[in-house]
N, C-alpha and C. Protein backbone atom coordinates (compact mmCIF):
# COMPACT_ATOMS: atom_id res chain seq x y z
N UNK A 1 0.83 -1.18 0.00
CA UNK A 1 0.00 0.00 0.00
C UNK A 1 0.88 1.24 0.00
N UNK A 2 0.81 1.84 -1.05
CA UNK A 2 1.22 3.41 -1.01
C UNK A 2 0.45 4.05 0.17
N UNK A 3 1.86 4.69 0.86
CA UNK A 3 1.79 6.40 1.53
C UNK A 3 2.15 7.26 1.26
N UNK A 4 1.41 8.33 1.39
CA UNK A 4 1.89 9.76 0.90
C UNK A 4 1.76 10.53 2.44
N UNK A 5 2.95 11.19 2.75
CA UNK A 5 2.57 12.23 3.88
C UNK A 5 3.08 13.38 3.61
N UNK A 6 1.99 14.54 3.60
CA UNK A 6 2.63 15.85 3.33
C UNK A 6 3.20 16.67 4.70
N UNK A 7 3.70 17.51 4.20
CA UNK A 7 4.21 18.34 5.49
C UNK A 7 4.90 19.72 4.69
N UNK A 8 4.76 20.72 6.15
CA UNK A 8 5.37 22.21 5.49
C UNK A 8 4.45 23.12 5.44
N UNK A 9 3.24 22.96 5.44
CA UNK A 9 2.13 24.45 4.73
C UNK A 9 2.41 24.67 6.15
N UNK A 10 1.42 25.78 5.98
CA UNK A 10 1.27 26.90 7.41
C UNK A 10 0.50 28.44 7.08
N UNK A 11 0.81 29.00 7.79
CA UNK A 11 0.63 30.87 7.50
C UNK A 11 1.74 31.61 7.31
N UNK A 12 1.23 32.63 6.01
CA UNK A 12 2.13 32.93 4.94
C UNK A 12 1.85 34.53 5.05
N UNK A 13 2.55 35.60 4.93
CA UNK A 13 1.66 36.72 4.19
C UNK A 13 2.13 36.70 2.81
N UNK A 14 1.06 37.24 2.15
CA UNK A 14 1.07 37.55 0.99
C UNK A 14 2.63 37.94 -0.01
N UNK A 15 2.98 37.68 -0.53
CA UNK A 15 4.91 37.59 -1.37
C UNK A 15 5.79 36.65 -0.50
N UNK A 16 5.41 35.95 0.59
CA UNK A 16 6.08 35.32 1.00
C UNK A 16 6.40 33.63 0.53
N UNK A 17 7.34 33.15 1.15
CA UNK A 17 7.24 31.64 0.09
C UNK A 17 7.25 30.60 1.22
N UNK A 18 6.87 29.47 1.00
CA UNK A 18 6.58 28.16 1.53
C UNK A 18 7.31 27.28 0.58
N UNK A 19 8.22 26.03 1.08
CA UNK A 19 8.04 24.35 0.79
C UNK A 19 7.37 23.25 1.26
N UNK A 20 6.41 22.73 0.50
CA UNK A 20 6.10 21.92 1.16
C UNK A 20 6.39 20.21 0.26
N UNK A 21 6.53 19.48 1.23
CA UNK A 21 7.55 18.04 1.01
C UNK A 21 6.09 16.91 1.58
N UNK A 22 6.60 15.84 0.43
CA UNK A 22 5.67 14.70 0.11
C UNK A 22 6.53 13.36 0.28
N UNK A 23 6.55 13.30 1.49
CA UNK A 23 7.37 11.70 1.86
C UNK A 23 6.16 10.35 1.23
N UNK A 24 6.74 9.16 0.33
CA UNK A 24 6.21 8.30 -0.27
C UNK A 24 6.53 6.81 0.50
N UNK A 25 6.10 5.85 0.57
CA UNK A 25 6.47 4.60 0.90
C UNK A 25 5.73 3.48 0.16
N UNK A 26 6.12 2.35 -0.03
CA UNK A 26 5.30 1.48 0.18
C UNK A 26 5.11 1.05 -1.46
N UNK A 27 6.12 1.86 -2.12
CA UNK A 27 6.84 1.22 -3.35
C UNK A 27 7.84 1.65 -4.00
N UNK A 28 8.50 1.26 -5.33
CA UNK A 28 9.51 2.09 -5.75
C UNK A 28 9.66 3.40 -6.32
N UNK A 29 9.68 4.48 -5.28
CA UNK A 29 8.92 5.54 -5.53
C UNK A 29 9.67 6.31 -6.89
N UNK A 30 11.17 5.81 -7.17
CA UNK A 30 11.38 6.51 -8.04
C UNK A 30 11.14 5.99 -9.81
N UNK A 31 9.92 5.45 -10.21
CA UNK A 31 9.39 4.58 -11.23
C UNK A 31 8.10 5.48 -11.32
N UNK A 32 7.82 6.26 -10.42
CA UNK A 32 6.26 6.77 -10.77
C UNK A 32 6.20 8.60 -10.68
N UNK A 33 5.48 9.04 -11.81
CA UNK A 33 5.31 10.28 -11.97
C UNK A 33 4.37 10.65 -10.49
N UNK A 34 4.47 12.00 -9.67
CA UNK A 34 4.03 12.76 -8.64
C UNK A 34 3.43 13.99 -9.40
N UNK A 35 2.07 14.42 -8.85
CA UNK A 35 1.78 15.53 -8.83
C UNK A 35 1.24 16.26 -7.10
N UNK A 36 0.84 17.80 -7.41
CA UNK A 36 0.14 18.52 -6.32
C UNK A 36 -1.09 18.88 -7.00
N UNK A 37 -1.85 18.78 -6.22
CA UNK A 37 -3.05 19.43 -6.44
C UNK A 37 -3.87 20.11 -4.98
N UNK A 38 -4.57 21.37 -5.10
CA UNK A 38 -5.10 21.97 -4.38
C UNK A 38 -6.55 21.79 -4.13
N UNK A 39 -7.22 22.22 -3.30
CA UNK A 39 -8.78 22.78 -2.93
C UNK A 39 -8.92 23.71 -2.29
N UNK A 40 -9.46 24.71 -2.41
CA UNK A 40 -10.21 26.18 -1.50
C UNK A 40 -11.22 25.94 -1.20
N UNK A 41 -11.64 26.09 -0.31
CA UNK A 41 -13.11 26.24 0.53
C UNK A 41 -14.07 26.19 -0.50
N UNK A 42 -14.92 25.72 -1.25
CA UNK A 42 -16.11 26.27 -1.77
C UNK A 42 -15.61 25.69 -3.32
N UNK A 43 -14.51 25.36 -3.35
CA UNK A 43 -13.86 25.10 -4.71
C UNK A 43 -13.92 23.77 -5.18
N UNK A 44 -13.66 23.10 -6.36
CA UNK A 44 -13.40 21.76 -6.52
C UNK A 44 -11.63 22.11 -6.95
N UNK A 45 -11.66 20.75 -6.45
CA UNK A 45 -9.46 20.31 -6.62
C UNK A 45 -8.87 20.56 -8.15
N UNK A 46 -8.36 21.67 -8.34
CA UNK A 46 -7.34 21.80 -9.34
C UNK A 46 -5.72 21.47 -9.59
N UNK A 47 -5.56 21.06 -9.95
CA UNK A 47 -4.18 20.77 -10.81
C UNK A 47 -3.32 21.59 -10.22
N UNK A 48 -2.04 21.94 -9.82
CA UNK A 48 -1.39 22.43 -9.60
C UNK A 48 0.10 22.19 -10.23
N UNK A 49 0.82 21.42 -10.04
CA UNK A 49 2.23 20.67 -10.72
C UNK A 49 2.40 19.36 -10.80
N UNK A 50 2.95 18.90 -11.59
CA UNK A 50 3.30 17.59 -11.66
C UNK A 50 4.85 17.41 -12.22
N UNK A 51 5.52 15.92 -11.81
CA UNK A 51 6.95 15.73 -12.31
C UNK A 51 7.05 14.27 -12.82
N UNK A 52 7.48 14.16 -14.10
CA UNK A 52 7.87 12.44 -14.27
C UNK A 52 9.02 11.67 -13.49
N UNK A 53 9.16 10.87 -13.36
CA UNK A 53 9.49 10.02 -12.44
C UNK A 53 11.44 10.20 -12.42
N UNK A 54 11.36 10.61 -13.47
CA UNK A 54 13.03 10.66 -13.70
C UNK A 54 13.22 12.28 -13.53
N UNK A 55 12.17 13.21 -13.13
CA UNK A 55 12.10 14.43 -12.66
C UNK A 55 12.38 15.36 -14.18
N UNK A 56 12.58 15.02 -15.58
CA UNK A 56 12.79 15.85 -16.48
C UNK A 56 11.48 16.15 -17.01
N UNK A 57 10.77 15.90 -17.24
CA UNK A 57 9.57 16.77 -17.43
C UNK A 57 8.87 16.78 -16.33
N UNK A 58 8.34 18.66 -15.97
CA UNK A 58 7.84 18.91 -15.53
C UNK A 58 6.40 20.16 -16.20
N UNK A 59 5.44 19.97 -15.19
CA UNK A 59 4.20 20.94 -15.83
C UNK A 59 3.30 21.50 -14.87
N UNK A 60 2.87 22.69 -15.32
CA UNK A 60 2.23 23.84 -14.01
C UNK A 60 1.08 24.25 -14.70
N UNK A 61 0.24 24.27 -13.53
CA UNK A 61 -0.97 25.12 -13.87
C UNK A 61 -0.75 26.67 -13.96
N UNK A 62 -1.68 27.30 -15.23
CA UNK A 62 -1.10 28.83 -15.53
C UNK A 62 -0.79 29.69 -14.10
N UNK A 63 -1.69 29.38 -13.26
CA UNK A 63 -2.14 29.91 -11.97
C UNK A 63 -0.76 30.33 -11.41
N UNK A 64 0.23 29.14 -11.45
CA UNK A 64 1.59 29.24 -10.12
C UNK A 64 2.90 28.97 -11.27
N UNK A 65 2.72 29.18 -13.03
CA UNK A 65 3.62 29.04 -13.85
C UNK A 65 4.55 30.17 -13.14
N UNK A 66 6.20 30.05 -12.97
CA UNK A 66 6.67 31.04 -12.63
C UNK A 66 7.04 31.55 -10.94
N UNK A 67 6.16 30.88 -10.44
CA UNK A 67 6.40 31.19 -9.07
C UNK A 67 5.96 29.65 -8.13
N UNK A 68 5.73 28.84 -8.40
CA UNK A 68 5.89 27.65 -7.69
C UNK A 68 6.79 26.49 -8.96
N UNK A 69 7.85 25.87 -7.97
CA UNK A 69 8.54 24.45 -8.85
C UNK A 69 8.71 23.27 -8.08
N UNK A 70 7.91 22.49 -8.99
CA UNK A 70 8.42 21.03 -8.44
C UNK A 70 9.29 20.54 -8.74
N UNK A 71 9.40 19.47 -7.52
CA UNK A 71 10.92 19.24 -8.21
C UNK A 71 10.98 17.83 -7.06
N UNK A 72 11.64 16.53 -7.37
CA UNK A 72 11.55 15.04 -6.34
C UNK A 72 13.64 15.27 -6.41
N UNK A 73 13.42 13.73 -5.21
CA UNK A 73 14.66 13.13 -4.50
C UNK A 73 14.60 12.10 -4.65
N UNK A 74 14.28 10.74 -5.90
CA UNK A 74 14.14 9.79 -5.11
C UNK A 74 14.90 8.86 -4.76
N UNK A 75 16.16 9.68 -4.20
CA UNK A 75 16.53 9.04 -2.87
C UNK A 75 16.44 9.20 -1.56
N UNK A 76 15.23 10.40 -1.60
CA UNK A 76 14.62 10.33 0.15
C UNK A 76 13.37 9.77 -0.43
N UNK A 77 13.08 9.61 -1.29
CA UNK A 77 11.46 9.10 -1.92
C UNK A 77 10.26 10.73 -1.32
N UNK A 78 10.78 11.47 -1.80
CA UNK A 78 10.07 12.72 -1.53
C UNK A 78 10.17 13.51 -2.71
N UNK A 79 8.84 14.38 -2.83
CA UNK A 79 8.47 15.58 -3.51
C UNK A 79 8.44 16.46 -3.21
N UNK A 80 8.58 17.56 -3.88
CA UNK A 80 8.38 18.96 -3.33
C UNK A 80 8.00 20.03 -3.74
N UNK A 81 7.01 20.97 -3.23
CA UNK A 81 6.73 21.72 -4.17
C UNK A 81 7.16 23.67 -3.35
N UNK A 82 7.86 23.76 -3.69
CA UNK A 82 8.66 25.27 -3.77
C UNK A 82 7.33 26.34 -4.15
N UNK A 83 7.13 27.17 -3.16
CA UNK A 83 6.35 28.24 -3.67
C UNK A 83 6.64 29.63 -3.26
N UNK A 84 6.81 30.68 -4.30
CA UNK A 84 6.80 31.55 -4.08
C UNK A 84 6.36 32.60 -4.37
N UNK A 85 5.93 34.23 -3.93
CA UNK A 85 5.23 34.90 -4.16
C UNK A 85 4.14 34.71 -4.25
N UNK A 86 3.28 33.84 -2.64
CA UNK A 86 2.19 33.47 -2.58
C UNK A 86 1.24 34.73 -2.54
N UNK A 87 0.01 34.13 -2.99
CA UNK A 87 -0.78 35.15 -2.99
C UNK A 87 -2.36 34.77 -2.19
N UNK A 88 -3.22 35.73 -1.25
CA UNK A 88 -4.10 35.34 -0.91
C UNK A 88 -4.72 33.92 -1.44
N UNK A 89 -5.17 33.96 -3.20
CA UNK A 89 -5.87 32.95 -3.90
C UNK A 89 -5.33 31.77 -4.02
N UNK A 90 -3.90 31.43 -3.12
CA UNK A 90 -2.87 30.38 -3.15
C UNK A 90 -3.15 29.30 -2.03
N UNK A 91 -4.16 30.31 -1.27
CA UNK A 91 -5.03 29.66 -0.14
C UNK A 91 -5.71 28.23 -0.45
N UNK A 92 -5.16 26.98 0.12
CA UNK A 92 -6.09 26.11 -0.16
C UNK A 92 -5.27 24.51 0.67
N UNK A 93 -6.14 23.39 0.81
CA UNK A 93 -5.39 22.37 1.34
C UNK A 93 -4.17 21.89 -0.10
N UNK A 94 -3.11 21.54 0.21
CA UNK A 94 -2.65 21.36 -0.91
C UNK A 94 -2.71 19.27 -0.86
N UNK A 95 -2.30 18.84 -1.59
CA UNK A 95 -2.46 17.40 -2.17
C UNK A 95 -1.07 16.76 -2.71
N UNK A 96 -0.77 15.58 -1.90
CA UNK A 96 0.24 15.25 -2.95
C UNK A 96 -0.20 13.43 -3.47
N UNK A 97 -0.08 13.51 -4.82
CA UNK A 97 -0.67 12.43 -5.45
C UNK A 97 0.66 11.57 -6.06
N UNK A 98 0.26 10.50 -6.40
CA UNK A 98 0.99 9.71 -6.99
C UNK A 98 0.63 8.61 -8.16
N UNK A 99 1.04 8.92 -9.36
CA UNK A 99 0.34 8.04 -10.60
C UNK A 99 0.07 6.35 -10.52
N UNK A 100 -0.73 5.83 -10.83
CA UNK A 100 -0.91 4.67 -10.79
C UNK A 100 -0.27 3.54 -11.40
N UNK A 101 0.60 4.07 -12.21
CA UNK A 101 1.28 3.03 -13.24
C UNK A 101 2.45 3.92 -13.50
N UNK A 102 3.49 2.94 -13.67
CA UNK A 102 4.71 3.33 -14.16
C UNK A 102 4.90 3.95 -15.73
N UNK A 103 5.43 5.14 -16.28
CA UNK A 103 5.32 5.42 -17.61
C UNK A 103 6.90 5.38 -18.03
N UNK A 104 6.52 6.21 -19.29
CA UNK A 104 8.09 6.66 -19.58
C UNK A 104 8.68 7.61 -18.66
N UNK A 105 10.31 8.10 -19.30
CA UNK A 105 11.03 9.15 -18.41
C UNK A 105 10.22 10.24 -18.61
N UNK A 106 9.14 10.51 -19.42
CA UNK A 106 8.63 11.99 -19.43
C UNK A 106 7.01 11.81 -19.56
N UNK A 107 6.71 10.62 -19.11
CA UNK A 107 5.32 10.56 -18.40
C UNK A 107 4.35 11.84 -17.94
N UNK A 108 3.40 12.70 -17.37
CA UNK A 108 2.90 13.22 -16.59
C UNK A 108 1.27 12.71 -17.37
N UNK A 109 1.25 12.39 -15.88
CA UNK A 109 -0.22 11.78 -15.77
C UNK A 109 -1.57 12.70 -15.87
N UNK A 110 -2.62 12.32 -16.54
CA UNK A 110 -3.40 12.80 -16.41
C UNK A 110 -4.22 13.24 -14.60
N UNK A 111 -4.75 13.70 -14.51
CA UNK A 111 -6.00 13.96 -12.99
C UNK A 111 -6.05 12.35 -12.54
N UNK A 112 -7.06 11.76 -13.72
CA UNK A 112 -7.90 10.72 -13.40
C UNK A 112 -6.85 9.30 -13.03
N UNK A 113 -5.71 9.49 -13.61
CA UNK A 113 -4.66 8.33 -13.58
C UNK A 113 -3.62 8.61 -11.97
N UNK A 114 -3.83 9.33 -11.43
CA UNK A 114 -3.05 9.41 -9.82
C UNK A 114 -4.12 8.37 -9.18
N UNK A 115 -3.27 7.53 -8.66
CA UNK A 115 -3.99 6.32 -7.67
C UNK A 115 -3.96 6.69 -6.38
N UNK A 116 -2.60 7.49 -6.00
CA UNK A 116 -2.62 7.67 -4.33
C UNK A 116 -2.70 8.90 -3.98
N UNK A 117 -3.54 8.93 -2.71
CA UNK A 117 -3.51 10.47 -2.48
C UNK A 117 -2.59 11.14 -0.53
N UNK A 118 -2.24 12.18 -0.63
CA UNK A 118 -2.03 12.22 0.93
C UNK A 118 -2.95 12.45 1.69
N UNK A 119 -2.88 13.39 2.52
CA UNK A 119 -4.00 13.58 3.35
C UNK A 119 -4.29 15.41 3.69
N UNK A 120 -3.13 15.28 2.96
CA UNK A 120 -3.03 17.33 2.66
C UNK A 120 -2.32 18.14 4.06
N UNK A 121 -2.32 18.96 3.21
CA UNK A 121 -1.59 20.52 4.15
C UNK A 121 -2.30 21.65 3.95
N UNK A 122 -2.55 22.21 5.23
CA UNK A 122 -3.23 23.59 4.66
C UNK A 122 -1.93 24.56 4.70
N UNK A 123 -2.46 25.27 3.75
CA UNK A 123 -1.44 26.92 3.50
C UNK A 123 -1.93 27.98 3.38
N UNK A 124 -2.17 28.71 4.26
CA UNK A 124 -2.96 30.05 4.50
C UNK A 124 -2.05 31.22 3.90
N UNK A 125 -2.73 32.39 2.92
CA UNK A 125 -1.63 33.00 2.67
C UNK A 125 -2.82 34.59 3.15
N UNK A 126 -2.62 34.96 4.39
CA UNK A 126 -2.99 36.24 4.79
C UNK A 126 -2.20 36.79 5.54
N UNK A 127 -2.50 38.37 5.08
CA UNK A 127 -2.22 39.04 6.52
C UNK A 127 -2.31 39.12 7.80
């Protein structure tokens, strides 16, 4: 059984930056593409970043193009997603997922194809 545990969000003000890190277990974590994905209060879960498994392709939602990067280790079997110049609307639990099947080196999975999920982090970005 895959685990995902996130860790890192918190309270932010507004231009400030956060990491937050996605420890994996419970297979060979470096064979499978990772993404993040978010939710806001009132919102349904959007896309945020994703990385293929060999970490060379990577892809961002327009939202955090530029100011958040993912980026894995897997030799701690962890993800991470680097954010900066948060902004109020950055507000949300964040998600770290993991694809269901092994692809190529430049894989990134669709939404519907992440099998595992964590259990999230919130990241507040106010004054």
């Amino acid at each position: 059984q895959v685990q995902l545990v996130e860790s890192g969000g918190g309270l932010v003000q507004p231009g400030g930056s956060l990491r937050l890190s996605c420890a994996a277990s419970g297979r060979t974590f470096s064979r499978y593409a990772m993404g993040w994905f978010r939710q806001a209060p009132g919102k349904e879960r959007e896309f945020v970043a994703a990385i293929s498994w060999s970490g060379a392709t990577t892809s961002y939602a327009n939202s955090v193009k530029g100011r958040f990067t993912i980026s894995r280790d897997n030799a701690k079997n962890t993800v991470y997603l680097q954010m900066n110049s948060l902004k109020p609307e950055d507000t949300a639990v964040y998600y770290c997922a993991a694809a269901g099947r092994e692809g190529s080196s430049d894989y990134i999975p669709r939404e519907y194809e992440y099998a595992y999920w964590g259990q999230g982090t919130q990241v507040t970005v106010s004054s």
